[in-house]
Protein backbone atom coordinates (compact mmCIF):
# COMPACT_ATOMS: atom_id res chain seq x y z
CA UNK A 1 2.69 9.94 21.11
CA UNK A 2 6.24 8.35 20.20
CA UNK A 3 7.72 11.66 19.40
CA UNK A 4 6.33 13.39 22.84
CA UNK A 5 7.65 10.19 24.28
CA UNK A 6 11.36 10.81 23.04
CA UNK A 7 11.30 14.19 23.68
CA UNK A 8 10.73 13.61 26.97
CA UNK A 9 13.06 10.96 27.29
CA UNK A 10 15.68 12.77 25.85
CA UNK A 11 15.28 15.36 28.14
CA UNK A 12 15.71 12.98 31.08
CA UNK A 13 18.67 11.26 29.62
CA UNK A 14 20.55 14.97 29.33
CA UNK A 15 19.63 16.35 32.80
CA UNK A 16 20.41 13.24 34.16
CA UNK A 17 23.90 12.90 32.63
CA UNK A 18 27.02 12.50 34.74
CA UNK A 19 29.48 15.76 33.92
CA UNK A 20 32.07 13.47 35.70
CA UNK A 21 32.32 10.68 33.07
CA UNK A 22 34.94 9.68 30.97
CA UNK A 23 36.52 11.92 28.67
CA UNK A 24 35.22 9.20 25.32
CA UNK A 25 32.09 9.15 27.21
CA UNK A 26 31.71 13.11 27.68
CA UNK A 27 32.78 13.19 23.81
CA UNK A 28 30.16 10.69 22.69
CA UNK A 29 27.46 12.41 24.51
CA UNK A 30 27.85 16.00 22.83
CA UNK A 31 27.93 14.58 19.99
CA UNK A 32 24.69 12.78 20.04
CA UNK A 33 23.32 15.81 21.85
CA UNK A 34 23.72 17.72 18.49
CA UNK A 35 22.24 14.52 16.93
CA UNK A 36 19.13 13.98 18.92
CA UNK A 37 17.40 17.01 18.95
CA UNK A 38 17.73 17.52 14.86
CA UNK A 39 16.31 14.03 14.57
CA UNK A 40 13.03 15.31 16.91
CA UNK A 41 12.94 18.15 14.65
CA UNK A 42 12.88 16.23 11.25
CA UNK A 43 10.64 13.65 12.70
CA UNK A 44 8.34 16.68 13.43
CA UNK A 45 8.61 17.87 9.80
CA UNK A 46 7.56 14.59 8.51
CA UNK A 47 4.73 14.52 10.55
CA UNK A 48 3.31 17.85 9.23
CA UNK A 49 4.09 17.05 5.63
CA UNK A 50 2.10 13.26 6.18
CA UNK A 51 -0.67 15.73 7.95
CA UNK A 52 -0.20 17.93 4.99
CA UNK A 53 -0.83 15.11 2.44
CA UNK A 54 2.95 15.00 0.57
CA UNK A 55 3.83 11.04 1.57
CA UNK A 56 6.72 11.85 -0.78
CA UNK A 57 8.45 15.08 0.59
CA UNK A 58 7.83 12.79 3.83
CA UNK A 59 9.83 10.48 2.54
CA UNK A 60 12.77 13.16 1.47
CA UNK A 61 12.66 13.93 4.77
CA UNK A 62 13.10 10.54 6.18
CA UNK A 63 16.39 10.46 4.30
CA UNK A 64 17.72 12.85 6.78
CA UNK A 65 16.10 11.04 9.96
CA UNK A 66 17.82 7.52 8.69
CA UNK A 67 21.30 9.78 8.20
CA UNK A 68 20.81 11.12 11.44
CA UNK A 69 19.94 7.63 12.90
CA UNK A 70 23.10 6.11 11.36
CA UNK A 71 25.36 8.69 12.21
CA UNK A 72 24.23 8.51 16.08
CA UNK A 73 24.69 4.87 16.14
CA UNK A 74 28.30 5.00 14.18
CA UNK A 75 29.37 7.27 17.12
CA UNK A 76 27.96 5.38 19.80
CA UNK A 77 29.62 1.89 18.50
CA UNK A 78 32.67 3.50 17.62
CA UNK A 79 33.07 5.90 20.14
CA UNK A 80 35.70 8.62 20.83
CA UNK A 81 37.87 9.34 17.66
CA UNK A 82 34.78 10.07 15.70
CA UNK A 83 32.96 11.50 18.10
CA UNK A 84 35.53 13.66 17.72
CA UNK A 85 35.50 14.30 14.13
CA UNK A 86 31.80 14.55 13.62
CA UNK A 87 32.40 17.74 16.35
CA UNK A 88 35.22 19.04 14.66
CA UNK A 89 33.78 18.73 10.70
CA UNK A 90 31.73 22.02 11.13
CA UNK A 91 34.82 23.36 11.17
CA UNK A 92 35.91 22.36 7.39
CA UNK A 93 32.00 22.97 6.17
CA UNK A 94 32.34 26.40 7.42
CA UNK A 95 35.04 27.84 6.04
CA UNK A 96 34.59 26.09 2.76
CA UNK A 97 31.08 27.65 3.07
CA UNK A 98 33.07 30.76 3.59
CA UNK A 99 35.28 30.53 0.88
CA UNK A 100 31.82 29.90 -1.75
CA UNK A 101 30.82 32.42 -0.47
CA UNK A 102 33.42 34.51 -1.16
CA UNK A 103 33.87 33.30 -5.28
CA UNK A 104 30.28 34.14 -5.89
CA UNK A 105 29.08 36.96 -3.46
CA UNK A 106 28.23 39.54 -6.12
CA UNK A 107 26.44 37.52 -8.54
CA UNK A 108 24.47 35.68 -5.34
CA UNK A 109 24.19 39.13 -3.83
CA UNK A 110 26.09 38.40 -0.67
CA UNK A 111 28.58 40.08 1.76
CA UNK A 112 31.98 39.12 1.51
CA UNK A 113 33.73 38.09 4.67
CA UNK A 114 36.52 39.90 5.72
CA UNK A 115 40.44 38.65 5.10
CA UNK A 116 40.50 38.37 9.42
CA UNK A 117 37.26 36.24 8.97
CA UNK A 118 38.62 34.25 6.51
CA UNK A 119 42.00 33.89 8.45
CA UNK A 120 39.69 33.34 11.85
CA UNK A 121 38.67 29.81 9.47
CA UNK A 122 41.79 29.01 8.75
CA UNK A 123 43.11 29.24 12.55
CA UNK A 124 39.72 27.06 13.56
CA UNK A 125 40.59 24.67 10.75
CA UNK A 126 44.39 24.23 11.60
CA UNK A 127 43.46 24.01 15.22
CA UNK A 128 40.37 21.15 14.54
CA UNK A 129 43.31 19.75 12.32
CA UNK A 130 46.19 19.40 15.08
CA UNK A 131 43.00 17.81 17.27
CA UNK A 132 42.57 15.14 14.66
CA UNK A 133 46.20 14.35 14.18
CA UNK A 134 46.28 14.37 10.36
CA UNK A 135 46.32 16.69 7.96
CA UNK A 136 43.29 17.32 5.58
CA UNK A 137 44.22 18.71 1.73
CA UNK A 138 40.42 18.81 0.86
CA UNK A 139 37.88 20.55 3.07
CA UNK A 140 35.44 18.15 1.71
CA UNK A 141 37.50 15.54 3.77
CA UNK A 142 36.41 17.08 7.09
CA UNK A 143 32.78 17.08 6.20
CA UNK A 144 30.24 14.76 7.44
CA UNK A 145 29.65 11.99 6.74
CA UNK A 146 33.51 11.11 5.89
CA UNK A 147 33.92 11.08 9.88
CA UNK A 148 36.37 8.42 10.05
CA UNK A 149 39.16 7.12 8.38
CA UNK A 150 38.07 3.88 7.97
CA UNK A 151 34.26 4.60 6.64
CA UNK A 152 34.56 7.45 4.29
CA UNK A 153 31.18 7.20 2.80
CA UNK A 154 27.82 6.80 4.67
CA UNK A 155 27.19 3.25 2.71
CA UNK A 156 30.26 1.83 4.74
CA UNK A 157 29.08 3.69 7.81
CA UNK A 158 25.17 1.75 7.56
CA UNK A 159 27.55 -1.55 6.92
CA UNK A 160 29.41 -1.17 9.74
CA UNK A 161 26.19 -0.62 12.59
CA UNK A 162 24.14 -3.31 10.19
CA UNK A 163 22.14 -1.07 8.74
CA UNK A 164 22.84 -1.59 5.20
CA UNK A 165 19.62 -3.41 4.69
CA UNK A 166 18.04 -0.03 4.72
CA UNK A 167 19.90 0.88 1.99
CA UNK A 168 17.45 0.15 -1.00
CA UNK A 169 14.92 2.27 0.74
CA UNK A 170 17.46 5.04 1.37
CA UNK A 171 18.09 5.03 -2.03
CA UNK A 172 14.38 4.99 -2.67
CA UNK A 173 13.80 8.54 -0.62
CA UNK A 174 17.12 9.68 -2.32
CA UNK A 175 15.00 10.07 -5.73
CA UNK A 176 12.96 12.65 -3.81
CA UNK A 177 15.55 14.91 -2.40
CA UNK A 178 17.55 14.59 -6.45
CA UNK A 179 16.96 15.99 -9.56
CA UNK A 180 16.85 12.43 -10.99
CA UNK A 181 13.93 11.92 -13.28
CA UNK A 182 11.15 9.73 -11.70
CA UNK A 183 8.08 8.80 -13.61
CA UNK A 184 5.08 10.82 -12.63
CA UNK A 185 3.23 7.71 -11.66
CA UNK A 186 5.75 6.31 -9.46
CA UNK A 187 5.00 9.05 -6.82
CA UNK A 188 3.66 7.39 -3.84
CA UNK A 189 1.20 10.54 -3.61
CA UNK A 190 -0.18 9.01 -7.03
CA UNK A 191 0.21 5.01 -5.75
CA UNK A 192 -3.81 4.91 -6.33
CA UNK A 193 -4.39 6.88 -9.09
CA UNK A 194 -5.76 5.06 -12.16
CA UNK A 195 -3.94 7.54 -14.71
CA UNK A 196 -0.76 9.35 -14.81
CA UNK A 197 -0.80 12.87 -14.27
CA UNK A 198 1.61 15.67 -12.89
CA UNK A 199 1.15 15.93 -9.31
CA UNK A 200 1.48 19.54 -8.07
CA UNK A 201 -0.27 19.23 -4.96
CA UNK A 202 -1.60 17.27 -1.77
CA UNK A 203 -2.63 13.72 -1.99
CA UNK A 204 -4.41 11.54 0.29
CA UNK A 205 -2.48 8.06 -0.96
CA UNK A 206 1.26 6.85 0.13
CA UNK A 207 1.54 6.99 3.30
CA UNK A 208 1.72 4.16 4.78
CA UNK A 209 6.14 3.74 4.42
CA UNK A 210 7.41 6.59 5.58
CA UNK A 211 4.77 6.33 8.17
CA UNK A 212 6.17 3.25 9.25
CA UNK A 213 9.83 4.11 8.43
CA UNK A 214 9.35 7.45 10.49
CA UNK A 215 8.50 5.37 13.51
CA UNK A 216 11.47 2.78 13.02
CA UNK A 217 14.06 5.29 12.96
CA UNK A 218 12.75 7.27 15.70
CA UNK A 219 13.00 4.21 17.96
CA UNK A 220 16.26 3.59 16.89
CA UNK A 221 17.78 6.83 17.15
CA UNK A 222 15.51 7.74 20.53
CA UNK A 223 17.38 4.16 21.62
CA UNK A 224 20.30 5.07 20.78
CA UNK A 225 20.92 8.30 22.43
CA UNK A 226 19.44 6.18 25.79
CA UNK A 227 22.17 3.87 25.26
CA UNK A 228 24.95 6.46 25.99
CA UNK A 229 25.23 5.76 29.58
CA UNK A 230 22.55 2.72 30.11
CA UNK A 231 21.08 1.88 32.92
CA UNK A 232 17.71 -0.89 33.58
CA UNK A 233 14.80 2.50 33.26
CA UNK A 234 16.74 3.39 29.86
CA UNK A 235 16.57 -0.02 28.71
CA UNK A 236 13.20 -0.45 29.41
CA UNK A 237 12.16 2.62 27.33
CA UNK A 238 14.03 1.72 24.94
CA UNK A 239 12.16 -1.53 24.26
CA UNK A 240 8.72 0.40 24.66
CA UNK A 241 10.14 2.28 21.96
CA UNK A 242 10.46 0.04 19.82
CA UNK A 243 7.47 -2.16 20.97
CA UNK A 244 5.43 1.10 19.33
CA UNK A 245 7.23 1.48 16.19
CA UNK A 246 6.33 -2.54 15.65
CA UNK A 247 2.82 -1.47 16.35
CA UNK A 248 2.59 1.94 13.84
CA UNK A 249 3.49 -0.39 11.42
CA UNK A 250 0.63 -2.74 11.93
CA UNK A 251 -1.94 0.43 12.01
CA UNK A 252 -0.37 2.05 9.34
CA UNK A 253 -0.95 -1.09 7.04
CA UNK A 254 -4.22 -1.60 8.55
CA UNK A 255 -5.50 1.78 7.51
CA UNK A 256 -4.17 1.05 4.19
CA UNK A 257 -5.55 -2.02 3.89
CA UNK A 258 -9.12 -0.67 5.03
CA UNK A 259 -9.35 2.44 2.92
CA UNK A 260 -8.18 0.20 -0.34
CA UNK A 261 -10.84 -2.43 0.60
């Protein structure tokens, strides 16, 4: 319901956009446009993998909701400059992309680009770098997050919106997405069993966080995209929004509750 609910929002909030707004404003908005819809996407992977029974790849995949969350709200608070360079970082990622591509195409059984398509990067990259009015020496610079000069790294980006108190559990899904070792019994797909064992499979335990963190963030970010150009009808979404995340929390710990009883 929440996710058919910001979809359709969305929508409204992008048809019903002014073309003839500010410039920062205009910039803003595409940006969160790419934003948005990935975040409707991810939240729509979650809810297959919670369907599915992995709580934890659901969590992995909340890791990329919160990013998405942050980075929207960064934008919006901060507005035009990086705006700017959040738009103008695919152009770094790609031709570094490019370039890897490149150093390893026979082994990884790729096609080369061509020396024009390599040259088309650099002309895309010197033109995203004149935008920007500095000079980047390491493509890795131009990549998000680092989309300001100020905030290089996405912990001083959650400081910055207050957001940092999500950190521990963003660190907490990080595990997941890593090749860090985690104990086999520290799964949350394996949060009832009585023994450890090597999950390989679905699992009908765990799911009660990223349930709850799914919702959160999707308020948030659903919220935040409203709050581009707000007006009362946005604002009162917003906060039914978020009224329903409070309440998916209180079912999802609920259900817990009652099937652990």
């Amino acid at each position: 319901m929440m996710l058919a609910i910001a979809q359709e929002l969305g929508e409204a909030n992008a048809n019903e956009f002014d073309q003839d707004a500010d410039e920062s404003t205009q910039v803003v908005m595409a940006a969160l446009s790419n934003i948005f819809p990935k975040a409707l996407l991810v939240t729509n992977e979650i809810i297959c993998l919670l369907k599915g029974g992995f709580p934890d790849g659901a969590l992995a995949r909340w890791r990329s909701l919160h990013e998405l969350t942050v980075t929207a709200m960064y934008i919006l608070q901060e507005g035009r400059e990086p705006a700017i360079a959040y738009i103008l970082s695919f152009h770094f990622a790609a031709r570094r992309a490019a370039l890897q591509i490149n150093e390893h195409a026979e082994l990884a059984r790729l096609e080369k680009f061509s020396k024009s398509d390599l040259e088309g990067f650099d002309t895309r990259r010197n033109e995203a770098e004149k935008v920007l009015g500095r000079k980047i020496e390491k493509d890795k610079d131009g990549e998000w997050p680092a989309i300001n000069l100020k905030h290089r790294d996405f912990a001083a980006i959650e400081k910055r919106v207050d957001m940092d108190h999500w950190r521990p559990r963003y660190k907490w899904a990080s595990q997941h997405t890593h090749a860090d070792l985690k104990p086999v019994g520290n799964l949350l797909g394996m949060s009832e069993s009585e023994k450890a064992v090597n999950l390989v499979g679905a699992s009908n335990s765990g799911f009660a966080d990223p349930f709850m963190m799914t919702a959160i963030s999707l308020a948030q970010i659903t919220s935040t995209y409203l709050s581009v150009t707000p007006n009362l009808d946005r604002v009162v979404h917003s906060s039914v929004l978020l009224k329903l995340s409070d309440e998916m929390s209180e079912i999802a710990m609920k259900s817990q509750n009652k099937k652990n009883a």
